[in-house]
Structure formats: C-alpha cells, structure tokens
C-alpha atoms as a PDB file:
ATOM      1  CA  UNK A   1      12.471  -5.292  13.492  1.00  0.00           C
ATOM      2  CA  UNK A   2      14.427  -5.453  10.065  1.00  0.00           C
ATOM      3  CA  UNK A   3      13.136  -2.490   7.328  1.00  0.00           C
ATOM      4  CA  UNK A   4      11.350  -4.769   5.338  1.00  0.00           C
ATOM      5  CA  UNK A   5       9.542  -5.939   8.092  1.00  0.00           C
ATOM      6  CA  UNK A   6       8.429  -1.959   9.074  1.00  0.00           C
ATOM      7  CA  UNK A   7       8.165  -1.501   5.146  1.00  0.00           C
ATOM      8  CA  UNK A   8       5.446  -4.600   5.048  1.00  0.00           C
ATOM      9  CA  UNK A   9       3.594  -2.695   7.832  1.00  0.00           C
ATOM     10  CA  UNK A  10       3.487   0.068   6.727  1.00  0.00           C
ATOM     11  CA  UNK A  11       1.894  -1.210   3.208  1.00  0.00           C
ATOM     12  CA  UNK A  12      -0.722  -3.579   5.676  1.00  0.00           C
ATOM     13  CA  UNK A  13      -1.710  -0.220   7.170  1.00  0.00           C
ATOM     14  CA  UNK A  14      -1.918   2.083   4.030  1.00  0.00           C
ATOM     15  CA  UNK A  15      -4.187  -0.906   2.444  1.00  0.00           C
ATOM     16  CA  UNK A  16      -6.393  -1.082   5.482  1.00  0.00           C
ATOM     17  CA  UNK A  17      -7.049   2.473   5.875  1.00  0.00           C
ATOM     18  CA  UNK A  18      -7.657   2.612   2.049  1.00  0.00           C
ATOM     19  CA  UNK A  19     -10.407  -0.238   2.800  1.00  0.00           C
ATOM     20  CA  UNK A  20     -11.541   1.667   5.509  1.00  0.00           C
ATOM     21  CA  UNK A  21     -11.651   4.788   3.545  1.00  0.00           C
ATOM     22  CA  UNK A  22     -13.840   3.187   1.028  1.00  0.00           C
ATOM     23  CA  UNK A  23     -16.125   1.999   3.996  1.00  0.00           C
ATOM     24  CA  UNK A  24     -16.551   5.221   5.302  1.00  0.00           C
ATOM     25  CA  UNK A  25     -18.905   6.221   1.782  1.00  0.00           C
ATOM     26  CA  UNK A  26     -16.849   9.282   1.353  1.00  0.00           C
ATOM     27  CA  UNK A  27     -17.175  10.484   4.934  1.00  0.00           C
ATOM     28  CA  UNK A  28     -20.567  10.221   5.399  1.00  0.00           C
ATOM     29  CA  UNK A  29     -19.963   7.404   7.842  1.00  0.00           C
ATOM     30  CA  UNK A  30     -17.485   9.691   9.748  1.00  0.00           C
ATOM     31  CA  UNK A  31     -16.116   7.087  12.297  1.00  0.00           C
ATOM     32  CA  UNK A  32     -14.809   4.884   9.318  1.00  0.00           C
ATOM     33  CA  UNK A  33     -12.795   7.734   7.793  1.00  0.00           C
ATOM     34  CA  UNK A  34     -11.491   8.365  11.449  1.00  0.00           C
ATOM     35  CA  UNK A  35     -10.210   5.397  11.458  1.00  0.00           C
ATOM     36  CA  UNK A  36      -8.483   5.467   7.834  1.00  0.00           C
ATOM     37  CA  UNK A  37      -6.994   8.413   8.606  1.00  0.00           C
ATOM     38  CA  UNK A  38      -5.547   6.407  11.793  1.00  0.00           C
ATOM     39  CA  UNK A  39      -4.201   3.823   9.416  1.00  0.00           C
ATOM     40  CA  UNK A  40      -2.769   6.194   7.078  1.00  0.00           C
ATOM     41  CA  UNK A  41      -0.889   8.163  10.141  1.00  0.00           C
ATOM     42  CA  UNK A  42       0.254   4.858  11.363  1.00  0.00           C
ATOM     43  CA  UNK A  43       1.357   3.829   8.089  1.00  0.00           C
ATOM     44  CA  UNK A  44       3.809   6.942   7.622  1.00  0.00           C
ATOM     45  CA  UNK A  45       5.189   6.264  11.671  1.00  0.00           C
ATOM     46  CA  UNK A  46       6.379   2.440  10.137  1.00  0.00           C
ATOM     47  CA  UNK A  47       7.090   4.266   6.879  1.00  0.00           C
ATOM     48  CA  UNK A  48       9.311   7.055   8.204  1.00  0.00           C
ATOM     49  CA  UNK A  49      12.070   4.545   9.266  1.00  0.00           C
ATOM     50  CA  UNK A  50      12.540   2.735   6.750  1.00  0.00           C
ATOM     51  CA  UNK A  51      13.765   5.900   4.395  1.00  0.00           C
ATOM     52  CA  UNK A  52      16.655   5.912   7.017  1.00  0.00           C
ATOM     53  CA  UNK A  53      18.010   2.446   4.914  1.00  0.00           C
ATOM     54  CA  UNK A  54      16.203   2.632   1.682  1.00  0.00           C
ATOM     55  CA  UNK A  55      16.254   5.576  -0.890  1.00  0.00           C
ATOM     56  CA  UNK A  56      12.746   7.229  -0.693  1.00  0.00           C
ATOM     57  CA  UNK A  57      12.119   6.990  -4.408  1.00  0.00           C
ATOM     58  CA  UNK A  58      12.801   3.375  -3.664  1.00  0.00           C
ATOM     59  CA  UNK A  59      11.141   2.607  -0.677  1.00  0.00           C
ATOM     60  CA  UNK A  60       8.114   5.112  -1.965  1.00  0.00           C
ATOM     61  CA  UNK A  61       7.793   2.647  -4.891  1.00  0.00           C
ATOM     62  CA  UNK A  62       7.025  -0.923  -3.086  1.00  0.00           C
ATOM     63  CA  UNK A  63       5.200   0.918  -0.890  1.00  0.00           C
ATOM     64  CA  UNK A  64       3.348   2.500  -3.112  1.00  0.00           C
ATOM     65  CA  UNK A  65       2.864  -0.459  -5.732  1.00  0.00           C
ATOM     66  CA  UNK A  66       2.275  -2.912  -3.068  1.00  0.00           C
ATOM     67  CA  UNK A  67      -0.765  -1.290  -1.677  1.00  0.00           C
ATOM     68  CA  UNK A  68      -1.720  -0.829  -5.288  1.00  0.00           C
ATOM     69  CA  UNK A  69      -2.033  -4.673  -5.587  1.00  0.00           C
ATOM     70  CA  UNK A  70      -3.218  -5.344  -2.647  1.00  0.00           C
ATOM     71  CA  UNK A  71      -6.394  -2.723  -2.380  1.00  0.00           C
ATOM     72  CA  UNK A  72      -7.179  -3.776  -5.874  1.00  0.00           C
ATOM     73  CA  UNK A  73      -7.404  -7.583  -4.692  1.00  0.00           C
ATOM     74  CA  UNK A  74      -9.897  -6.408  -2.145  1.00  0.00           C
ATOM     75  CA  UNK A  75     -11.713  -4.033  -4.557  1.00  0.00           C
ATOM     76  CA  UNK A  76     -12.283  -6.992  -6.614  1.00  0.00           C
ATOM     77  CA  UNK A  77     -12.641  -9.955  -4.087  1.00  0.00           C
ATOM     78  CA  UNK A  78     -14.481  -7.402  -0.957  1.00  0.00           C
ATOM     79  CA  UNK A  79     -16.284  -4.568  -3.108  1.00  0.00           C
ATOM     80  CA  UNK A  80     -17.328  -6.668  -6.077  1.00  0.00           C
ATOM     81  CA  UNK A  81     -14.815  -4.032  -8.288  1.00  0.00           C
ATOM     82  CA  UNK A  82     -14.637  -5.358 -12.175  1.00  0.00           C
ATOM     83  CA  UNK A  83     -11.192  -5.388 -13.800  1.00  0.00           C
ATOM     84  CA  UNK A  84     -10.448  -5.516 -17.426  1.00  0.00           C
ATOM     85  CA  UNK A  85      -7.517  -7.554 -18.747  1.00  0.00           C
ATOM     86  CA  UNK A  86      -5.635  -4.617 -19.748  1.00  0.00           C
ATOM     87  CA  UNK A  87      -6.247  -3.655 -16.520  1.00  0.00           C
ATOM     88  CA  UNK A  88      -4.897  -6.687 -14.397  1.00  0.00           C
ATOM     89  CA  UNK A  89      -2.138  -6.552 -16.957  1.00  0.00           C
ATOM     90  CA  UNK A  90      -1.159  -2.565 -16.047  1.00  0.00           C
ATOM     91  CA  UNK A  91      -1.124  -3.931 -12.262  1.00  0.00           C
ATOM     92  CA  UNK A  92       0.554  -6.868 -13.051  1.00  0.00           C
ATOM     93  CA  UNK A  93       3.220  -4.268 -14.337  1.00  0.00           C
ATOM     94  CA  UNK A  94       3.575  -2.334 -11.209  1.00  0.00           C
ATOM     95  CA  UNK A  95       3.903  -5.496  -9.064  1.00  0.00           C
ATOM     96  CA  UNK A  96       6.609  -6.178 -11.342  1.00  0.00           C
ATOM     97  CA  UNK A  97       8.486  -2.773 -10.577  1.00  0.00           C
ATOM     98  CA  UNK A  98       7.758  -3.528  -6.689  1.00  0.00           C
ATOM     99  CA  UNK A  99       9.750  -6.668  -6.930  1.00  0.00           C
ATOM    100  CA  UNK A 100      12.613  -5.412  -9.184  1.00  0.00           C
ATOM    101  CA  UNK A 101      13.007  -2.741  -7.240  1.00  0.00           C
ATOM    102  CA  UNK A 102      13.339  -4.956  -3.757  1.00  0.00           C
ATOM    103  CA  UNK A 103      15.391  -7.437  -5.560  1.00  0.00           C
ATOM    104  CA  UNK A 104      17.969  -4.422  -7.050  1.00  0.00           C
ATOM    105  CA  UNK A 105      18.714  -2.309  -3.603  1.00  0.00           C
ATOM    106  CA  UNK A 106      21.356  -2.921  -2.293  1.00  0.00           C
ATOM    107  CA  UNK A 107      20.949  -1.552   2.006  1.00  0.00           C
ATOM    108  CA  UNK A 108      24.702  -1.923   2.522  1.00  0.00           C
END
C-alpha cells in the first residue's frame, strides 16, 4: 500500500476512535473508550510508516487537519454539534493547509 493510502487510514481510524471516544460519555461507558483507545493505537501503527516518506511536521499536519474536518462533520451531522460561520470558516482554513500541504511535498 502507497503512504497516502496508510496516511488515509490512519486519519479513518483517529476519526473513529474520536467518535467512539465521544460515545463512551467520558468513560463512563468503559467498553466504548476501550475501543477508542484501540482506534487511536491503530491509527499511530498506519501512522508510524508513513513518517518514513513524509516529513512528520508534514504528515502530522493532514493527519491532523483531516480528522479535524472529518470529526467535526460528524459532530454536526451524528451529535447534533452547532457551528458558527466563523467557525466553519476557521475549519475551512485548516482543510485548506491539509491540501496545500499534500499538493507541495514532494516524496522523491
């Protein structure tokens, strides 16, 4: 599998175990959290790879600003979570990075 294929898992596992996280109602449903913290653990063993190709700062980034976008997209559409347009537009902004930064490394 190519690095931006780990790179996408990675993000699909640090979102899920975020939504699971949230599920868990900070612990008190204990199996949930077990399970985010699965996810998360997970996410770093498809994570740890990739910094092999991409810079960390770089790879840390879309990883990081991906899973921003995409747990906010389930807060609002899954936990009912209300945005403000300065907020969509401060997310908007760190999708924004996400792609510059994909588009600008170079993994030769």
């Amino acid at each position: 599998m190519n690095v931006w294929g780990l790179l996408s898992i990675a993000i699909a596992l640090e979102v899920l175990g975020t939504s699971l996280l949230k599920h868990s109602d900070g612990f008190a449903k204990w199996h949930w959290g077990m399970m985010a913290i699965a996810c998360y653990s997970m996410s770093f063993w498809f994570l740890a790879p990739v910094l092999k190709t991409i810079p960390v700062g770089v790879a840390y980034a879309i990883w990081a600003g991906c899973g921003i976008m995409l747990i906010t997209l389930i807060g609002v559409l899954i936990f009912g979570q209300k945005l403000s347009l300065v907020q969509v537009g401060m997310i908007a902004l760190i999708l924004v990075g996400a792609i510059g930064l994909n588009l600008t490394t170079d993994l030769s």
